[in-house]
C-alpha atoms as a PDB file:
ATOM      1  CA  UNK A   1      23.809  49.902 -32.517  1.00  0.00           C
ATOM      2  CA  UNK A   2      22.592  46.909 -30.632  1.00  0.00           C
ATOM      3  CA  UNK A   3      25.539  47.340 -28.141  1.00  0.00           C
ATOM      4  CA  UNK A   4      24.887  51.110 -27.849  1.00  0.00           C
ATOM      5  CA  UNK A   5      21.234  49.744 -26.604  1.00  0.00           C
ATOM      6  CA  UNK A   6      22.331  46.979 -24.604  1.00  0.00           C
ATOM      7  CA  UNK A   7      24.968  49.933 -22.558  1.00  0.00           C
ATOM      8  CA  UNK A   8      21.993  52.284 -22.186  1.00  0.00           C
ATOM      9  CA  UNK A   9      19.656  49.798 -20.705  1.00  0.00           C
ATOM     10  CA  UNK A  10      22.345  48.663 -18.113  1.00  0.00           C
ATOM     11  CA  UNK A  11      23.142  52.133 -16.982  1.00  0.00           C
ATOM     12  CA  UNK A  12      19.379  53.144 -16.808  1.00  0.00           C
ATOM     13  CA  UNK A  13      18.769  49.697 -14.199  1.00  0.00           C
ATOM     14  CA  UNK A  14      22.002  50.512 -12.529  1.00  0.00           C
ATOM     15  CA  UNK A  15      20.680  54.141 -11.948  1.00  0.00           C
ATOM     16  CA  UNK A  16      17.497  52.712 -10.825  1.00  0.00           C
ATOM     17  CA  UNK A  17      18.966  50.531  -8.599  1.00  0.00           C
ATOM     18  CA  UNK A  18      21.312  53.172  -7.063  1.00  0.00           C
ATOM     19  CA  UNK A  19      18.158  55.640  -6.167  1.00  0.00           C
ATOM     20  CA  UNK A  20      16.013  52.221  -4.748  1.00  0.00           C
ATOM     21  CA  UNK A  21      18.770  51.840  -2.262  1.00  0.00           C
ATOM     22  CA  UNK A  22      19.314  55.804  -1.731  1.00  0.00           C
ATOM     23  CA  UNK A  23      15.279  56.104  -0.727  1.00  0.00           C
ATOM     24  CA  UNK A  24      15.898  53.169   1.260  1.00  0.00           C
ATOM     25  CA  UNK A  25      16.439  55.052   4.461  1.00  0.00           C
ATOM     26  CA  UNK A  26      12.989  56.853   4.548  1.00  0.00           C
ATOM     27  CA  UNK A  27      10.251  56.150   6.006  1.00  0.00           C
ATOM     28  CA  UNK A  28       6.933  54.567   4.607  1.00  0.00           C
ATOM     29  CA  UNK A  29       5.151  58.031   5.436  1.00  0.00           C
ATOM     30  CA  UNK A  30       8.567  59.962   3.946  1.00  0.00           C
ATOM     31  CA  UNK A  31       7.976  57.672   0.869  1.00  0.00           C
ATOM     32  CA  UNK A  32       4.550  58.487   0.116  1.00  0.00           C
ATOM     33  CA  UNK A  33       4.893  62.293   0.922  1.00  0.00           C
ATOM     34  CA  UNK A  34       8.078  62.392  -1.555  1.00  0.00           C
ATOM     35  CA  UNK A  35       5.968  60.678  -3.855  1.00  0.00           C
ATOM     36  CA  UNK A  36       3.253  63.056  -4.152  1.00  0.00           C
ATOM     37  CA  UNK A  37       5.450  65.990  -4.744  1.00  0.00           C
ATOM     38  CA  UNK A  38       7.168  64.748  -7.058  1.00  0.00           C
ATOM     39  CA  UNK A  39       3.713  64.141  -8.765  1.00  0.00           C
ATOM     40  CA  UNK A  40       3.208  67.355  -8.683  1.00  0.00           C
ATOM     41  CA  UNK A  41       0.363  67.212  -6.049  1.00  0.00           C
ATOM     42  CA  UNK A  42       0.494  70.389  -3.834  1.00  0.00           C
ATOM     43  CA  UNK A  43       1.165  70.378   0.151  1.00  0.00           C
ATOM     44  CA  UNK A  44      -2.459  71.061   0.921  1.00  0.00           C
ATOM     45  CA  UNK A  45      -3.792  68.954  -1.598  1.00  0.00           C
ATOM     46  CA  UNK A  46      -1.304  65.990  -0.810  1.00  0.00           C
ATOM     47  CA  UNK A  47      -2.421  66.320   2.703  1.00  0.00           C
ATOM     48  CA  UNK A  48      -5.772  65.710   2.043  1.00  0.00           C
ATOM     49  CA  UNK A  49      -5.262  62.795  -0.368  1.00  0.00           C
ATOM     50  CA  UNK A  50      -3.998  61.163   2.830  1.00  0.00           C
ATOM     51  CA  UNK A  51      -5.743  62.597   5.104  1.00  0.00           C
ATOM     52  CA  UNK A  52      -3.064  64.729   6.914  1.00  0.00           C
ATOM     53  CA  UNK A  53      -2.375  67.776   6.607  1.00  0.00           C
ATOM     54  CA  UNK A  54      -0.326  70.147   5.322  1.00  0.00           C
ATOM     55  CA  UNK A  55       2.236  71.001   7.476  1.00  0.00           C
ATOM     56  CA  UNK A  56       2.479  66.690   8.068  1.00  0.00           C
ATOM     57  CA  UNK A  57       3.492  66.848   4.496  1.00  0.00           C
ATOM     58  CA  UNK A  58       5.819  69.676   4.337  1.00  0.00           C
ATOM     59  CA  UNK A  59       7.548  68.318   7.846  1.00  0.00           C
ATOM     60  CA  UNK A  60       7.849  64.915   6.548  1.00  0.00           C
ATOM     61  CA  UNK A  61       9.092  66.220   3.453  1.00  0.00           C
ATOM     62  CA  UNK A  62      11.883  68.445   5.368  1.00  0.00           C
ATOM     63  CA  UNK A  63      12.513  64.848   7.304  1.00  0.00           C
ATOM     64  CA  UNK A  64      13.240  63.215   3.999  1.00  0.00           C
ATOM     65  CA  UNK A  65      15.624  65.685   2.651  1.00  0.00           C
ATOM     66  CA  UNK A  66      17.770  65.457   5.329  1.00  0.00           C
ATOM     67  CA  UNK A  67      17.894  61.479   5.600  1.00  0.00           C
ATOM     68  CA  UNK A  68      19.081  62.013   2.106  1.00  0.00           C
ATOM     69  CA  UNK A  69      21.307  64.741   2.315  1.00  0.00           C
ATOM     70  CA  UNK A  70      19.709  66.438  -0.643  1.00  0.00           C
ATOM     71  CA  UNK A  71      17.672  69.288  -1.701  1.00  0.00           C
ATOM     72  CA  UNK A  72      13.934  68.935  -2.596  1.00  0.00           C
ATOM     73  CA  UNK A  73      14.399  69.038  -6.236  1.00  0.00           C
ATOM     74  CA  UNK A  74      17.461  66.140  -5.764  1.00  0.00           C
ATOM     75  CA  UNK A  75      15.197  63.918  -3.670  1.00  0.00           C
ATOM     76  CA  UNK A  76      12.495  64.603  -6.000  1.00  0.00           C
ATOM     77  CA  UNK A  77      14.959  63.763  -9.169  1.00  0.00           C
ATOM     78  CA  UNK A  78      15.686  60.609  -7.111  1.00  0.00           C
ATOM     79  CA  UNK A  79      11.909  59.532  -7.128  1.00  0.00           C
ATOM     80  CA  UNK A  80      11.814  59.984 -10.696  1.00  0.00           C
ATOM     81  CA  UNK A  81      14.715  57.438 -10.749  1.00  0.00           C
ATOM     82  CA  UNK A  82      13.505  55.158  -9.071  1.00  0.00           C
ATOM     83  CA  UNK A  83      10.549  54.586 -10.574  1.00  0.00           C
ATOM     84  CA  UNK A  84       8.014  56.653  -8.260  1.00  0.00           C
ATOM     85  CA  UNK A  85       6.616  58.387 -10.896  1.00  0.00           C
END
């Protein structure tokens, strides 16, 4: 049991590791953007949080997605990973 616990906690850190260094490439404006959404905040209301708007979010969103190479759910599964939310 103890081992079973000890092999779970590994692979959770080394998956948490692995999406650290995968949201490595963005940007600190990518980072907090990605982090919103996967919060669940809306576009609009993300935008105003930060004081940008909309569209800013959405484009720096799009920007993020392709750095990664991954769909907005995948980069959003990725923040979850990591930690983000």
């Amino acid at each position: 049991m103890s081992e079973d616990r000890d092999m779970l906690a590994r692979r959770l850190l080394q998956d948490y590791d692995a999406a650290r260094d995968e949201l490595a490439v963005l940007t600190s404006a990518q980072r907090e953007a990605l982090t919103l959404a996967a919060k669940g905040y809306p576009y609009a209301d993300a935008g105003k949080l930060i004081g940008v708007s909309h569209t800013a979010i959405r484009s720096r969103l799009t920007q993020a997605t392709k750095r990664l190479g991954c769909t907005m759910p995948e980069a959003i599964a990725l923040a979850a990973k990591a930690g983000w939310v």
